[in-house]
Protein backbone atom coordinates (compact mmCIF):
# COMPACT_ATOMS: atom_id res chain seq x y z
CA UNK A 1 17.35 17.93 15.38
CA UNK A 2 17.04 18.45 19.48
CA UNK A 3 17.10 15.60 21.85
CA UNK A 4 13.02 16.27 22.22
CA UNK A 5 12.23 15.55 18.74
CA UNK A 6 8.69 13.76 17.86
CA UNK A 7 9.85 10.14 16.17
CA UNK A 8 8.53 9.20 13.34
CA UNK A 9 8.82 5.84 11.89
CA UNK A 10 8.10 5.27 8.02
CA UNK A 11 7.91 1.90 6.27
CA UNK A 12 8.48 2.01 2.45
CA UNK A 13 10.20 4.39 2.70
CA UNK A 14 13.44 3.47 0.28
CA UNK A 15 11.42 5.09 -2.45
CA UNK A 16 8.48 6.88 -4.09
CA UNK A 17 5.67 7.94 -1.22
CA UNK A 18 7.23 6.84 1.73
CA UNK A 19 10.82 8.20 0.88
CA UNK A 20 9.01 11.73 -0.16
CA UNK A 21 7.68 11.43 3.29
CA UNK A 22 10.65 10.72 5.09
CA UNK A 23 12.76 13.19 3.56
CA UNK A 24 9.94 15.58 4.11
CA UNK A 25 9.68 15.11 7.88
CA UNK A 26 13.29 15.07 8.64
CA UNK A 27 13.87 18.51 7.15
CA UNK A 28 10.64 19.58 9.50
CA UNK A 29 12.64 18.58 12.41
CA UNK A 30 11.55 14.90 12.85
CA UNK A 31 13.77 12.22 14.14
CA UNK A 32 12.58 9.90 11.31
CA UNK A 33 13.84 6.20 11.00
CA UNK A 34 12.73 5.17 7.60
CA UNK A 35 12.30 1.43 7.15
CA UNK A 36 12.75 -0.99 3.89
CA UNK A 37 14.14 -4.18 2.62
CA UNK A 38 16.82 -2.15 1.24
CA UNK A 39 17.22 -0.04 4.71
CA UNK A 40 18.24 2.77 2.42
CA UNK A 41 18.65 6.29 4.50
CA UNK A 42 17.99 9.89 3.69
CA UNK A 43 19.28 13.41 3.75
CA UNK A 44 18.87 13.76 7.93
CA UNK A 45 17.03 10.53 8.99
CA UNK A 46 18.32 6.76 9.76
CA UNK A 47 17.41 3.99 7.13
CA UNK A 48 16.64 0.53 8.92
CA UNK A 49 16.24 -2.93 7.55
CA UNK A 50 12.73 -4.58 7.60
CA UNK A 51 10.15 -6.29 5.77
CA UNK A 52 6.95 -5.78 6.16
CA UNK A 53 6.15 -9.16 5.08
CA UNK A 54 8.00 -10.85 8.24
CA UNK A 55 6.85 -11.04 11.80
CA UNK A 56 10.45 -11.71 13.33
CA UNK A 57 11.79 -8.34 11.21
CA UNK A 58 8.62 -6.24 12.12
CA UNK A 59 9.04 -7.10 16.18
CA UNK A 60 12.82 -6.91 15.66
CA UNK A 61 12.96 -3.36 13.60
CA UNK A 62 10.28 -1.40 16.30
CA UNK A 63 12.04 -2.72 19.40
CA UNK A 64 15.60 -1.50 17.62
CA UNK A 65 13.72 1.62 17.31
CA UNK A 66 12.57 2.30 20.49
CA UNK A 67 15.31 1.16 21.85
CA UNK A 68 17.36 3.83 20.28
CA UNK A 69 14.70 6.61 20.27
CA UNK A 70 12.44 5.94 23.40
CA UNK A 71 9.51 5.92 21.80
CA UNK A 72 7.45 6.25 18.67
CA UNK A 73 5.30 9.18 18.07
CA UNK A 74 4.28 8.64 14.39
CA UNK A 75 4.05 5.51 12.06
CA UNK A 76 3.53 6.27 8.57
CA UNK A 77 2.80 3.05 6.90
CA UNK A 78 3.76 3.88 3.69
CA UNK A 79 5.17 0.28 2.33
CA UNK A 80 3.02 -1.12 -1.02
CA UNK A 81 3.64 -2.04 -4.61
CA UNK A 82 1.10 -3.67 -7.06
CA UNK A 83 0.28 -6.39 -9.22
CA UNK A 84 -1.55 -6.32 -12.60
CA UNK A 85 -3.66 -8.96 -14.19
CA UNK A 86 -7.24 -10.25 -14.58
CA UNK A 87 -8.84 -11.42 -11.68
CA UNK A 88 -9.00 -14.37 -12.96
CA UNK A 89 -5.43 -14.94 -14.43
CA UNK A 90 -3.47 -13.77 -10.90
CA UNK A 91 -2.29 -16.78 -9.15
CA UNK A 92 -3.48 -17.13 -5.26
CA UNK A 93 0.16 -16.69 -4.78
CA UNK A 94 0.25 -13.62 -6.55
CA UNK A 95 -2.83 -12.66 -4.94
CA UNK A 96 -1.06 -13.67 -1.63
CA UNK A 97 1.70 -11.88 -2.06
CA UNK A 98 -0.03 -8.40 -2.64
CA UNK A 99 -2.18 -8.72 0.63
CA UNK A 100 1.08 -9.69 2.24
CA UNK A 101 2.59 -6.12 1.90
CA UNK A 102 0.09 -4.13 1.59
CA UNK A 103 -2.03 -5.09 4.05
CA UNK A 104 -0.55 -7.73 6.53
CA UNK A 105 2.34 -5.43 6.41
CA UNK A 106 0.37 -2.36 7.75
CA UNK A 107 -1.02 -4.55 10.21
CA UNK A 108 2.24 -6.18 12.00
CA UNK A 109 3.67 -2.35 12.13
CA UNK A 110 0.50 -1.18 13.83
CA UNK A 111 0.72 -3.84 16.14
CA UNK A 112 4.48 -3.77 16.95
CA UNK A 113 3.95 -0.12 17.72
CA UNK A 114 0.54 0.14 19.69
CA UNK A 115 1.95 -1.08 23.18
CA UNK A 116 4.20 1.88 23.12
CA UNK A 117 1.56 4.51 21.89
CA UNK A 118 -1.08 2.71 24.36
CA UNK A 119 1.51 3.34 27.11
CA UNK A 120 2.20 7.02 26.69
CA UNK A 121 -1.71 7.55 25.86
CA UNK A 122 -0.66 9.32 22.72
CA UNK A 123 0.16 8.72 19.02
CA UNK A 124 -0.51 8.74 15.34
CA UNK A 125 -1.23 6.08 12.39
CA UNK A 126 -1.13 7.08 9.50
CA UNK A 127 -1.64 4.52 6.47
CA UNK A 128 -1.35 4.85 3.11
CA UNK A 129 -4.17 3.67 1.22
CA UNK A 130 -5.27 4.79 -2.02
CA UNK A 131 -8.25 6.35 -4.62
CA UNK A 132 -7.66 2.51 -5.72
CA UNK A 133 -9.04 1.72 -2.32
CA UNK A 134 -12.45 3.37 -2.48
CA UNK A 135 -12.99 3.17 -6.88
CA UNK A 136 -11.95 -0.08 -8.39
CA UNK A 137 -9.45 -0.27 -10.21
CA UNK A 138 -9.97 -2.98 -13.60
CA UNK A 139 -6.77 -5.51 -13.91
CA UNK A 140 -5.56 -4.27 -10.49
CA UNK A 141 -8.04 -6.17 -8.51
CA UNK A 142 -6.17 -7.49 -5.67
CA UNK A 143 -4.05 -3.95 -5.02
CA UNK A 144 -7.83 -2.57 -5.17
CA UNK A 145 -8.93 -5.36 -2.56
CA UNK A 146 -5.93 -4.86 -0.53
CA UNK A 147 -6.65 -0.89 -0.23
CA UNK A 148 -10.30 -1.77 0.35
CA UNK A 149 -9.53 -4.36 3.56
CA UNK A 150 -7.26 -1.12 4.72
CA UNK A 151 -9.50 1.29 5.14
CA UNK A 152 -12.02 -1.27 7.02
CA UNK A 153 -9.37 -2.06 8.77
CA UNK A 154 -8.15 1.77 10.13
CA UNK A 155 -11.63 2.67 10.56
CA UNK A 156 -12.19 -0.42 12.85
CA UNK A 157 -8.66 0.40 14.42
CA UNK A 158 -9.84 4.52 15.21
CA UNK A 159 -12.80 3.53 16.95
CA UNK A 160 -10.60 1.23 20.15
CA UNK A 161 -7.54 3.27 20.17
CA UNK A 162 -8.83 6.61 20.60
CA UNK A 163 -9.65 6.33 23.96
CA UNK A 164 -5.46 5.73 24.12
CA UNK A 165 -5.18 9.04 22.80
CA UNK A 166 -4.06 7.78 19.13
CA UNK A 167 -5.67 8.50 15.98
CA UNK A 168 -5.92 6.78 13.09
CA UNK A 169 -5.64 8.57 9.30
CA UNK A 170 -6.25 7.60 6.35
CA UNK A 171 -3.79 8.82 3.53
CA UNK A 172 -5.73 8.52 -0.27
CA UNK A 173 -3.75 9.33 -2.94
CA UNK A 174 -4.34 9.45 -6.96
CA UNK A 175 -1.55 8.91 -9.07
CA UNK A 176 1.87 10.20 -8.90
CA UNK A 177 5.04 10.19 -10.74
CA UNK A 178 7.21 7.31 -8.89
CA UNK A 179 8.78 4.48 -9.18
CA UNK A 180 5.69 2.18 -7.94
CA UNK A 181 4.98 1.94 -12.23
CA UNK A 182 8.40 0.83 -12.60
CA UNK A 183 7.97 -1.54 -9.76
CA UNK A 184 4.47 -2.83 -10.85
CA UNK A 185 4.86 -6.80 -11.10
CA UNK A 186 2.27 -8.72 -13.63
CA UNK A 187 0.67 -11.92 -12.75
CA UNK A 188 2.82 -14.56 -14.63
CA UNK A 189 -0.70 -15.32 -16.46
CA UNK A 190 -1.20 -11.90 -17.46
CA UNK A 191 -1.84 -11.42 -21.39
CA UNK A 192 -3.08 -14.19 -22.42
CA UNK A 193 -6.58 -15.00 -23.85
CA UNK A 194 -9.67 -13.26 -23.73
CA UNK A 195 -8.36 -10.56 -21.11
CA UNK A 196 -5.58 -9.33 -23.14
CA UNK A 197 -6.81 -7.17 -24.96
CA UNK A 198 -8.47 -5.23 -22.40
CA UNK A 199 -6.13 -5.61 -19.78
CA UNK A 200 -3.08 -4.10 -22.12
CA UNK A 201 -5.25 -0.96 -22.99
CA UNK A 202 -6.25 -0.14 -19.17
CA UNK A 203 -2.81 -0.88 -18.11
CA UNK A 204 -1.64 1.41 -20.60
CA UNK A 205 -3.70 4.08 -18.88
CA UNK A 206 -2.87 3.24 -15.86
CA UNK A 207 0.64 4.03 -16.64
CA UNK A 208 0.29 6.90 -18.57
CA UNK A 209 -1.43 8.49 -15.92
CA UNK A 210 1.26 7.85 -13.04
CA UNK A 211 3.85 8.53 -15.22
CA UNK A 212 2.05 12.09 -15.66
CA UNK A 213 0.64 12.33 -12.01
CA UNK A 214 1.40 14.98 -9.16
CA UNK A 215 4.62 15.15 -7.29
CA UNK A 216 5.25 12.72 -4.49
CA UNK A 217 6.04 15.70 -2.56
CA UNK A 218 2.60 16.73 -2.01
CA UNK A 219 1.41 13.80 -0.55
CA UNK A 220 4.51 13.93 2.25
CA UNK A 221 2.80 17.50 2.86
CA UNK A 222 -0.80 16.11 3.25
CA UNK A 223 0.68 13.70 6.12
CA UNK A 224 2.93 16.64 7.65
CA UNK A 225 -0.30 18.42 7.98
CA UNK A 226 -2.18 15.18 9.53
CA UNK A 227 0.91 14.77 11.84
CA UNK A 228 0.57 18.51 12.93
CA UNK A 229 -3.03 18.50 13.20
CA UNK A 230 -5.16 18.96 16.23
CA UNK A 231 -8.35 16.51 15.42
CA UNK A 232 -6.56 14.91 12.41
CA UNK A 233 -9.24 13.48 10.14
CA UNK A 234 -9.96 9.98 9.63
CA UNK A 235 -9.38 9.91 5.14
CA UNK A 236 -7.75 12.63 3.11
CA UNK A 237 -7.73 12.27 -0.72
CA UNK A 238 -4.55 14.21 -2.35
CA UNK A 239 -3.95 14.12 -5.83
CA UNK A 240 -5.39 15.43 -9.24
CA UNK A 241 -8.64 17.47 -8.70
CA UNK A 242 -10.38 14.89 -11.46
CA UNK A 243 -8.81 11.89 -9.91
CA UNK A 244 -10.33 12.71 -6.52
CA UNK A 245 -13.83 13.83 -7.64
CA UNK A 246 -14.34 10.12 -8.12
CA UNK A 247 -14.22 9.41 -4.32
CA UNK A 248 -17.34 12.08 -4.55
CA UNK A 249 -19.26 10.59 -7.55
CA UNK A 250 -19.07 7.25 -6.20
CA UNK A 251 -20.99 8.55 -2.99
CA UNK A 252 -23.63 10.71 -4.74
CA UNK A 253 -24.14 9.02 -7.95
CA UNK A 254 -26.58 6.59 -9.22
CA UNK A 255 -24.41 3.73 -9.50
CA UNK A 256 -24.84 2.61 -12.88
CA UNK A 257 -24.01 6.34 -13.62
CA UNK A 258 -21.18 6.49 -11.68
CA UNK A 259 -19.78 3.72 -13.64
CA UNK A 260 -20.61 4.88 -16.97
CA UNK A 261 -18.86 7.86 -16.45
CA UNK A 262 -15.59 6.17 -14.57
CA UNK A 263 -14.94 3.70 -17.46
CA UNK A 264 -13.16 5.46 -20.10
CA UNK A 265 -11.14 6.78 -17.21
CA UNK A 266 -10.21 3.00 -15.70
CA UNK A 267 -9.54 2.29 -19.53
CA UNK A 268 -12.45 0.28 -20.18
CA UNK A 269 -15.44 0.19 -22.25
């Protein structure tokens, strides 16, 4: 790594997506500080404590960063988990919670870092949303809903900070084989009643197709490519060819049609 080095900055990125990234864009030549509650570090690239979830950590991890690195040329907001459970049986604190990370999180690191970006009049965002942010996804409403507000909120974001010379992508991916099933927390709730049934079959999709989805690898290459890009675009799908054809049936198809045909896929009936 030379002195000149672009900077990347990666939340999440202790595991799954985020560390695939990381490790990914440190062997490219990046000097990458990859951020977590766990501040774990990588082969090449600096691990640094901070929650997404906290204002004080968020303003207090970026300045340590630019402090040590001069600025920030990259943020890949990377940090997410999920929660599972009927709409109806998830708690508002539960429901808090998963809008706290994954999208209140994004937000504060966008924010932290935008001064710096505006300042240079250059940088990228890239945030990692999800197939589970454009199809819904049954028993996972508020990860869906948090995905959803994400990508309103990035393609509100594009349109006032490209005259700064930043872009904004949009980072989609299926499923893949990490540790976010492991991870996946279930509203206290969840189970009981007249939802049970269904939710433990679509769950058990669910899971059976991360545990069997792509390599978290190629998702760290789909944002190397964004970071490299000239005109980056503003949404990239990556995953299983099947997974992401629903992006494009949703778009084309009659609706009711659409969801005919997505249901036995979601697990539902």
């Amino acid at each position: 790594m030379t002195n000149d080095a672009r900077v990347a900055l990666i939340t999440g990125a202790s595991a799954g997506l985020g560390r695939a990234c990381a490790d990914r864009l440190a062997a490219a030549g990046w000097a990458v500080t990859g951020a977590s509650r766990r501040g774990t570090a990588g082969p090449g690239w600096t691990g640094l404590v901070m929650d997404v979830d906290s204002d004080d950590a968020v303003q207090a991890g970026v300045a340590g960063v630019l402090e040590s690195r001069g600025h920030i040329d990259a943020l890949v907001a990377a940090a997410g988990w999920g929660v599972a459970g009927a709409a109806e049986d998830t708690s508002m604190e539960e429901a808090k919670a998963q809008f706290e990370t994954n999208f209140w999180g994004c937000v504060r690191v966008v924010q932290a870092v935008l001064p710096g970006m505006r300042a240079r009049r250059q940088g990228r965002i890239v945030l990692m949303s999800s197939i589970g942010g454009v199809i819904g996804i049954p028993f996972q409403a508020y990860y869906s809903a948090s995905k959803f507000a994400l990508e309103g909120f990035a393609e509100s974001l594009a349109y006032e900070v490209a005259p700064f010379g930043i872009s904004v992508t949009l980072v989609q991916p299926g499923n893949f084989a990490t540790d976010f099933t492991g991870s996946r927390k279930m509203a206290a709730a969840a189970g009981r009643g007249d939802y049970a049934q269904a939710m433990a079959k679509a769950v058990a999709v669910m899971e059976r197709d991360e545990r069997n989805g792509a390599p978290p690898g190629d998702v760290a290459a789909v944002v190397q490519r964004v970071l490299a890009a000239r005109r980056p675009p503003r949404r990239v799908s990556v995953g299983k060819t099947s997974e992401r054809a629903g992006i494009i049936a949703k778009r084309l198809l009659p609706f009711r049609l659409f969801e005919s045909a997505a249901k036995g896929s979601l697990g539902v009936e």
